[in-house]
C-alpha atoms as a PDB file:
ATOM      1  CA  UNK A   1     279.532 272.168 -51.235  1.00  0.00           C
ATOM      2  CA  UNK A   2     279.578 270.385 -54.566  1.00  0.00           C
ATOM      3  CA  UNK A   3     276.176 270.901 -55.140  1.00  0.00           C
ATOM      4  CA  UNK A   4     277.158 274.834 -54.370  1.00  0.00           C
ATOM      5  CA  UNK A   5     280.010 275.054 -57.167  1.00  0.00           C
ATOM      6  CA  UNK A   6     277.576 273.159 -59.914  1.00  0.00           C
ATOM      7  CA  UNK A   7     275.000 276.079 -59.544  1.00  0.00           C
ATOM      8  CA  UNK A   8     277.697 278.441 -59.422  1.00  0.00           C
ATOM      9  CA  UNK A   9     279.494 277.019 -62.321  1.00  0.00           C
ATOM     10  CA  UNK A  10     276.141 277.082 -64.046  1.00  0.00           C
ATOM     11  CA  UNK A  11     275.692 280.908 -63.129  1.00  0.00           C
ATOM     12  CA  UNK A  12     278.498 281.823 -65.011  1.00  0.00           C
ATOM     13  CA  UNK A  13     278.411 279.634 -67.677  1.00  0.00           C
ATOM     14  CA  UNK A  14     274.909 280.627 -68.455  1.00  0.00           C
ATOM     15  CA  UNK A  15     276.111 284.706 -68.071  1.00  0.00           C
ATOM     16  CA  UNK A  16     279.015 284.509 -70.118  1.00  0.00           C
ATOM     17  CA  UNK A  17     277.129 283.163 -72.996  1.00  0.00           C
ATOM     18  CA  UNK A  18     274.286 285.497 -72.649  1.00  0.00           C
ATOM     19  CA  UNK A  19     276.558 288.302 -72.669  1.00  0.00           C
ATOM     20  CA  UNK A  20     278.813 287.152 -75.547  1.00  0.00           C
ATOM     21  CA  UNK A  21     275.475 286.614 -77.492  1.00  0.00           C
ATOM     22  CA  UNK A  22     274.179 289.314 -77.063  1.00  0.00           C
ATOM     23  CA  UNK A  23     277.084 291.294 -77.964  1.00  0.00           C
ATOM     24  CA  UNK A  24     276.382 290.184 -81.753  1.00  0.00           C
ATOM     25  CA  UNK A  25     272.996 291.374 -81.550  1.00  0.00           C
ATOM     26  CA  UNK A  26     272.994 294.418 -79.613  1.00  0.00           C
ATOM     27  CA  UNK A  27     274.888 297.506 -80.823  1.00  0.00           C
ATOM     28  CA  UNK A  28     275.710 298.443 -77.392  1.00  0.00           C
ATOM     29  CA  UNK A  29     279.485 299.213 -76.773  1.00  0.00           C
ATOM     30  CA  UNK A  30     279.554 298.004 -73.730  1.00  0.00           C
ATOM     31  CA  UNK A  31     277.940 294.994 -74.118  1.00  0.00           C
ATOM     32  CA  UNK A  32     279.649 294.427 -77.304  1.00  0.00           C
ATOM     33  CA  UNK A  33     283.260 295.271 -75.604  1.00  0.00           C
ATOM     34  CA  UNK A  34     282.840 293.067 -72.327  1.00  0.00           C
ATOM     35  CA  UNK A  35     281.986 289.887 -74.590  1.00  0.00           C
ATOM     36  CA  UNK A  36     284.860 291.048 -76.542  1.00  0.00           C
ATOM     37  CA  UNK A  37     287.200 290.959 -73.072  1.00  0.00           C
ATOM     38  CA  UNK A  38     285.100 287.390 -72.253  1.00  0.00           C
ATOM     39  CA  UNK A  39     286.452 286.423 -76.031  1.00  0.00           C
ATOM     40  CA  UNK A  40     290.068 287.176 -75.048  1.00  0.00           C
ATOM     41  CA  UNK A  41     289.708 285.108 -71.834  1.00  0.00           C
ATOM     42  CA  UNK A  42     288.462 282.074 -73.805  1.00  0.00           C
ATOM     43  CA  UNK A  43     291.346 282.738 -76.125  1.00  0.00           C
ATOM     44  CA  UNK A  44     293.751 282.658 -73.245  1.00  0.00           C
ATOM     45  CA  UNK A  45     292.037 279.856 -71.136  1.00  0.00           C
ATOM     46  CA  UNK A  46     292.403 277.555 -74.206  1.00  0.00           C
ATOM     47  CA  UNK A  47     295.823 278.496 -74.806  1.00  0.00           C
ATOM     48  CA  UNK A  48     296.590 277.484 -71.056  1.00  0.00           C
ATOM     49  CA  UNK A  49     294.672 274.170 -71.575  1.00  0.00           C
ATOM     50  CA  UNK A  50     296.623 273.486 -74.867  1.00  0.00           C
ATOM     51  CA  UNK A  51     299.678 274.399 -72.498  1.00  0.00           C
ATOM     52  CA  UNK A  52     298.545 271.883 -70.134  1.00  0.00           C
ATOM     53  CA  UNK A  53     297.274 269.365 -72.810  1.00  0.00           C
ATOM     54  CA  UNK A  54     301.272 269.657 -74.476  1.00  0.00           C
ATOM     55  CA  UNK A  55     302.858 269.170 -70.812  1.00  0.00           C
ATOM     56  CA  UNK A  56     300.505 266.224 -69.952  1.00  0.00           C
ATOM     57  CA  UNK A  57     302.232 264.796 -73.580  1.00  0.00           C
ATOM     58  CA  UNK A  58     305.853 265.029 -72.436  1.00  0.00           C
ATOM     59  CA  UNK A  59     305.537 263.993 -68.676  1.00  0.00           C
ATOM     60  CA  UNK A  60     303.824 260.152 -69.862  1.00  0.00           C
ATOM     61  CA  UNK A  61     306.309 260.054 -72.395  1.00  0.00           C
ATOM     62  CA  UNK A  62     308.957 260.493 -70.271  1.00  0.00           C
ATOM     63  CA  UNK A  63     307.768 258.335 -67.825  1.00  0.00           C
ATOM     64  CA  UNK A  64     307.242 256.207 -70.288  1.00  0.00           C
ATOM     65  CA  UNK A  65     311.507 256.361 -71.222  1.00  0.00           C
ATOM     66  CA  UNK A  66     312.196 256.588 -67.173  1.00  0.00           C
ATOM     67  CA  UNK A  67     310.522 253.239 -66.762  1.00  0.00           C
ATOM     68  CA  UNK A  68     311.819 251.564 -70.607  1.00  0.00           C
ATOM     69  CA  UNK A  69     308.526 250.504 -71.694  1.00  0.00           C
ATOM     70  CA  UNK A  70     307.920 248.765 -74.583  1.00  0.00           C
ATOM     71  CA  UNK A  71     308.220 251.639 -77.473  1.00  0.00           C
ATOM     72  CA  UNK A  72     309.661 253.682 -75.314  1.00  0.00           C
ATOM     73  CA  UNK A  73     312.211 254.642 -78.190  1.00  0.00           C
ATOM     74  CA  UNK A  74     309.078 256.399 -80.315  1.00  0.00           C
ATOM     75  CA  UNK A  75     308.713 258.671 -77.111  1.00  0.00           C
ATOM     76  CA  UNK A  76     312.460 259.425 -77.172  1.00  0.00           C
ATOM     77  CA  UNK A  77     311.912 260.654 -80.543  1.00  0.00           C
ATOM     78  CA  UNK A  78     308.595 262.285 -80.482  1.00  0.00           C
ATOM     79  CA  UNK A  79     310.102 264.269 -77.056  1.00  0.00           C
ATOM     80  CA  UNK A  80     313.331 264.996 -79.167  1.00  0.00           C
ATOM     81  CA  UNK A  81     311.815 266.459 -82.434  1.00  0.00           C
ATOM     82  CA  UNK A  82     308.982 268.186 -80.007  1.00  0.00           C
ATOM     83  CA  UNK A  83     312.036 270.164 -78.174  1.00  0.00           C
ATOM     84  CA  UNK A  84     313.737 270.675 -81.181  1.00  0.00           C
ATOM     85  CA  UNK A  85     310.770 272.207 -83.160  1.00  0.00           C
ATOM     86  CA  UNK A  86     309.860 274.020 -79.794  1.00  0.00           C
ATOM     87  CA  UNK A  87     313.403 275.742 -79.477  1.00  0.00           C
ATOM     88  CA  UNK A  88     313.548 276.148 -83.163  1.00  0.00           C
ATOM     89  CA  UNK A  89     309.805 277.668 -83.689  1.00  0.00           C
ATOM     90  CA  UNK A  90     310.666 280.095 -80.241  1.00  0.00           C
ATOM     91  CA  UNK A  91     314.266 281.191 -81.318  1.00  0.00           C
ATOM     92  CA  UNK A  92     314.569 284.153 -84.170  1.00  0.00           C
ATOM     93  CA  UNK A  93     318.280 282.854 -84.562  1.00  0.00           C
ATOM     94  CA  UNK A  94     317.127 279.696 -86.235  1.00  0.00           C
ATOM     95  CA  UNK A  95     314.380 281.767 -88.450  1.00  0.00           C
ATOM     96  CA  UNK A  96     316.100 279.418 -91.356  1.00  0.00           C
ATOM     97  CA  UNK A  97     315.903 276.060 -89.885  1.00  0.00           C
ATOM     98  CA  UNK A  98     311.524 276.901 -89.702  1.00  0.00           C
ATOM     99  CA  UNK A  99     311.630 276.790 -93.121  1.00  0.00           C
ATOM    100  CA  UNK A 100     313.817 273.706 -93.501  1.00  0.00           C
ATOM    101  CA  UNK A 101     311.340 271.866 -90.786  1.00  0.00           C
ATOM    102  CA  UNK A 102     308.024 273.227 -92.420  1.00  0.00           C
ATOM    103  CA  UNK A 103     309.146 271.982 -95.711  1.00  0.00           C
ATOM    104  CA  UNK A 104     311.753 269.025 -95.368  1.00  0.00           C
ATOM    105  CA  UNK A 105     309.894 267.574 -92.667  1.00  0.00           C
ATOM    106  CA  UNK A 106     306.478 268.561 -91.987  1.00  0.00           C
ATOM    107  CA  UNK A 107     304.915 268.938 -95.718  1.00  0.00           C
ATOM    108  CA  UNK A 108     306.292 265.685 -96.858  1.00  0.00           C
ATOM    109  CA  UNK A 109     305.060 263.696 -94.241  1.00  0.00           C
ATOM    110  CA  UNK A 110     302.149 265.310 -94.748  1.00  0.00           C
ATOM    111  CA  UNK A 111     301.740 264.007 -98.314  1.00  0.00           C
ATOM    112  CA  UNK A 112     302.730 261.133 -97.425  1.00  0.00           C
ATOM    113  CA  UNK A 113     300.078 260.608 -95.077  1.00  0.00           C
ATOM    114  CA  UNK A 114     297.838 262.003 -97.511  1.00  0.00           C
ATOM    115  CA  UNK A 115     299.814 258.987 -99.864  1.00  0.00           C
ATOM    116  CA  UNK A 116     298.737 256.573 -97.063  1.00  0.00           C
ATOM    117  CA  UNK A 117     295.193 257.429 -96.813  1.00  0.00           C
ATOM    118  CA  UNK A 118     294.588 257.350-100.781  1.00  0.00           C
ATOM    119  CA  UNK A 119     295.465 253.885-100.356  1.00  0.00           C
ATOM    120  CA  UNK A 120     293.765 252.476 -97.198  1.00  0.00           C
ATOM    121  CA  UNK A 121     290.260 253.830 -98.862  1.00  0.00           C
ATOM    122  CA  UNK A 122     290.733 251.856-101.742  1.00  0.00           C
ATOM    123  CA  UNK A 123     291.384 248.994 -99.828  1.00  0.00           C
ATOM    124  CA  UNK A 124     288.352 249.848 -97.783  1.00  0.00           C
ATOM    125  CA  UNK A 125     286.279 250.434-100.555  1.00  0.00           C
ATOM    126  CA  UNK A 126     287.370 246.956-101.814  1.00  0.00           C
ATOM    127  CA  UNK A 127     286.544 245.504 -98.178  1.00  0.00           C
ATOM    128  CA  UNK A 128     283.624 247.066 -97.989  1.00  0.00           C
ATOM    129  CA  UNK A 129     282.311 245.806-101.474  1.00  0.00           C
ATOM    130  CA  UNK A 130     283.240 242.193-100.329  1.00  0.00           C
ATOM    131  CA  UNK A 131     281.361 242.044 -97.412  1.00  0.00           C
ATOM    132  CA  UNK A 132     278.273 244.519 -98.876  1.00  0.00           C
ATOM    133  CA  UNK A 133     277.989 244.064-102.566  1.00  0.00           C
ATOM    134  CA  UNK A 134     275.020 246.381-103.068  1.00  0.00           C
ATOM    135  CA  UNK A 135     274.736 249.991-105.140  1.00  0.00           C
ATOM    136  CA  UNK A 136     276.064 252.198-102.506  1.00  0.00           C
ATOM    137  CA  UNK A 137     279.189 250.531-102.351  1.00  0.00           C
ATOM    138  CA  UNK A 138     279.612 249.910-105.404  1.00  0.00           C
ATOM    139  CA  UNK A 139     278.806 254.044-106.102  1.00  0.00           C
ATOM    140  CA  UNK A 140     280.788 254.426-103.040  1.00  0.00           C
ATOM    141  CA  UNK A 141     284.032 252.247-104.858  1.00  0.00           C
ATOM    142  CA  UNK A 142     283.709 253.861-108.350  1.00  0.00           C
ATOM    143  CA  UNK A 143     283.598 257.081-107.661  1.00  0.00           C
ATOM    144  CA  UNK A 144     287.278 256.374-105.242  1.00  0.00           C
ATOM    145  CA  UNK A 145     288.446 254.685-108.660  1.00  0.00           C
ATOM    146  CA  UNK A 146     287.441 257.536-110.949  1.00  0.00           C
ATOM    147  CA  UNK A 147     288.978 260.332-108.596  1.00  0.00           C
ATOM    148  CA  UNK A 148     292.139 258.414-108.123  1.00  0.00           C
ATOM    149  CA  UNK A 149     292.454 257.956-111.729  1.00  0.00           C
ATOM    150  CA  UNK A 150     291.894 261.728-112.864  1.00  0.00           C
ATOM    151  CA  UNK A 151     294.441 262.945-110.245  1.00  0.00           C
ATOM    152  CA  UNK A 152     297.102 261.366-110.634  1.00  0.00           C
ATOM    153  CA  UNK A 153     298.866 260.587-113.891  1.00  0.00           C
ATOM    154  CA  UNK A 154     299.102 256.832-114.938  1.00  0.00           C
ATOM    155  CA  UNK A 155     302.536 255.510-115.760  1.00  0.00           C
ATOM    156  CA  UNK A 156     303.156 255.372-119.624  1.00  0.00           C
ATOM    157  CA  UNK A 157     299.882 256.822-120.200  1.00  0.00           C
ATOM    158  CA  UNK A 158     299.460 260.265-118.331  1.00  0.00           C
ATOM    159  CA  UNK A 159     296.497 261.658-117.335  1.00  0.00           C
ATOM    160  CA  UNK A 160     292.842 260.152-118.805  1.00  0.00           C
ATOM    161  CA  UNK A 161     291.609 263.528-120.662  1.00  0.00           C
ATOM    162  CA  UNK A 162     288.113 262.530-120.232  1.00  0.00           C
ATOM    163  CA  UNK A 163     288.274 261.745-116.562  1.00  0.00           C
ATOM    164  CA  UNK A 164     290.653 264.557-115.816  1.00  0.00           C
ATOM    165  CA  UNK A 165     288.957 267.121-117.400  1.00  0.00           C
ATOM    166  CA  UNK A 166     285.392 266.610-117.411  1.00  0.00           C
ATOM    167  CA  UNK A 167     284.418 263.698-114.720  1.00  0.00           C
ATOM    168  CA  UNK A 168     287.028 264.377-111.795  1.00  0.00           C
ATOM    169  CA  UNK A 169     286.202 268.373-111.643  1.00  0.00           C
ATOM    170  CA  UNK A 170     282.620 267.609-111.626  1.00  0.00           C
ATOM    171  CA  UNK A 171     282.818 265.163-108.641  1.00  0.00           C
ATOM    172  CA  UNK A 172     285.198 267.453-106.874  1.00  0.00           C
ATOM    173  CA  UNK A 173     283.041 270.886-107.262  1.00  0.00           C
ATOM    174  CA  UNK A 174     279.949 269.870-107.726  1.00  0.00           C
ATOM    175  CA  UNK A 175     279.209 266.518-105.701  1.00  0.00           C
ATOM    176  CA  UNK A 176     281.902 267.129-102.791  1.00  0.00           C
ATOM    177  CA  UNK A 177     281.517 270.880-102.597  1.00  0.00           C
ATOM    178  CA  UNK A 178     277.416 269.807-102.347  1.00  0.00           C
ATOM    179  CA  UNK A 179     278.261 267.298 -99.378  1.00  0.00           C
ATOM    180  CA  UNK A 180     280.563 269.189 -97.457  1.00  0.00           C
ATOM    181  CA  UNK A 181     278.261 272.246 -97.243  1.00  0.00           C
ATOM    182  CA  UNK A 182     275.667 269.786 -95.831  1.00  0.00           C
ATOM    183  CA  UNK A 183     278.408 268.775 -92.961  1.00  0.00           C
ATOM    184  CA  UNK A 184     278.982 272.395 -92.253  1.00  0.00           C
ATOM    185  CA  UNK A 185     275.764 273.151 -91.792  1.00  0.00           C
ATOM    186  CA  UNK A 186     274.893 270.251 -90.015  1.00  0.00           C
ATOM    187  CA  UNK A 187     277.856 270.808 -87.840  1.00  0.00           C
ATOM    188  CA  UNK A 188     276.677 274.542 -87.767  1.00  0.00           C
ATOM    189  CA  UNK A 189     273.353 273.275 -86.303  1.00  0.00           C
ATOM    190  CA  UNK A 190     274.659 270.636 -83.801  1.00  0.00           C
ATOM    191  CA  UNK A 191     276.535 273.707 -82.516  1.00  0.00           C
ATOM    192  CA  UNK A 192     274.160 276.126 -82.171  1.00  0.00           C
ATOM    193  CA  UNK A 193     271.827 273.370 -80.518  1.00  0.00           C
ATOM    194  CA  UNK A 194     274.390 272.180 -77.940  1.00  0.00           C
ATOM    195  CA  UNK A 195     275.645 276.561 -77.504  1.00  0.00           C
ATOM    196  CA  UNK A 196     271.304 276.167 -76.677  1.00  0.00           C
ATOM    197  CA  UNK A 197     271.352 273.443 -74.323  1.00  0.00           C
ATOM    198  CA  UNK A 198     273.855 275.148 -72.402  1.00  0.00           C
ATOM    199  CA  UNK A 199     272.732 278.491 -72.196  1.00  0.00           C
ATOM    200  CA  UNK A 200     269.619 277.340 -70.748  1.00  0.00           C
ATOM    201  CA  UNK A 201     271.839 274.994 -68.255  1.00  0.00           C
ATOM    202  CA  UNK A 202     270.286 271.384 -69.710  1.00  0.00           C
ATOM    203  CA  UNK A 203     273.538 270.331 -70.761  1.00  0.00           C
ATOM    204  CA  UNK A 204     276.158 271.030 -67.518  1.00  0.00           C
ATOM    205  CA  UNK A 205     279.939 269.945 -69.057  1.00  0.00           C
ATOM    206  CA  UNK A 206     281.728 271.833 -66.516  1.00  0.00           C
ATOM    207  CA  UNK A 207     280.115 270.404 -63.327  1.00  0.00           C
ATOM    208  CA  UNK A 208     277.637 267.827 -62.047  1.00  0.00           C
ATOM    209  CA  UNK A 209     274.769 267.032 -64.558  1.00  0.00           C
END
């Protein structure tokens, strides 16, 4: 019986993707239109699983409060401000208080966990060139230094003019725009190689390999 729902599992898998495909390729409306209606059910499938995924959340917390673990106060907070944004975010009556929450709440601890991570790669660029003083971490440390430095303005100094406007903009536009094309398209590419692999059923994630 397993063995039945694995092919069958496969079966669909395989035509979905063929037909979705093919409705980028083919000008046919209604190939084009059924992968658009196979689009929608993805759409709604994932919203169900993020549905799921969100209950899942609450009932270990809970459990986690019912049974007074250690840190079970975090979960009585993280399960408060989770209902209150819910009820908040679902209500139009409190249309004022999303505001407040998006920026009172949300976008500061947002930079400050942008704050937090400036820091822990300077320490880890300082760790790293301990235990691996060779060029790439010391490339790897310098450049950290030089974009710190032409962000943000130094106390009784301001901002470097020559890092700020020449050195910093170059690194971020040039170099980084550069690098993060190559992730995208080497995230494009490990994609479209696993989307492959699964379309012609050697890769099986929803059943028995």
């Amino acid at each position: 019986m397993k063995r039945v729902f694995a092919a069958a599992n496969a079966v669909i898998a395989i035509s979905v993707g063929i037909i979705v495909l093919l409705g980028y390729f083919i000008s046919l409306p209604a190939v084009s239109g059924f992968g658009f209606i196979l689009l929608q059910w993805a759409v709604i499938l994932a919203g169900v699983a993020m549905l799921v995924g969100i209950w899942n959340l609450f009932a270990v917390h809970l459990q986690k409060i019912h049974e007074r673990r250690p840190g079970s106060v975090y979960s009585l907070v993280l399960l408060f401000f989770l209902l209150l944004t819910a009820t908040v975010s679902i209500t139009p009556v409190f249309e004022q208080l999303q505001h407040v929450i998006l920026n009172g709440i949300m976008i500061p601890a947002e930079i400050s966990l942008m704050a937090v991570l400036a820091v822990t790669l300077v320490y880890a660029s300082v760790r790293l060139l301990r235990l691996r003083g060779n060029l790439t971490s010391i490339i790897f440390l310098s450049t950290t230094l030089i974009i710190l430095l032409g962000s943000a303005p130094l106390p009784f100094i301001g901002q470097i003019p020559f890092l700020s406007d020449w050195v910093k903009p170059f690194i971020s536009n040039a170099l980084t725009a550069g690098g993060a094309r190559g992730i995208l398209i080497g995230v494009a590419l490990g994609t479209l190689t696993t989307g492959l692999r699964v379309l012609l059923g050697a890769d099986r994630p929803y059943g028995e390999n």
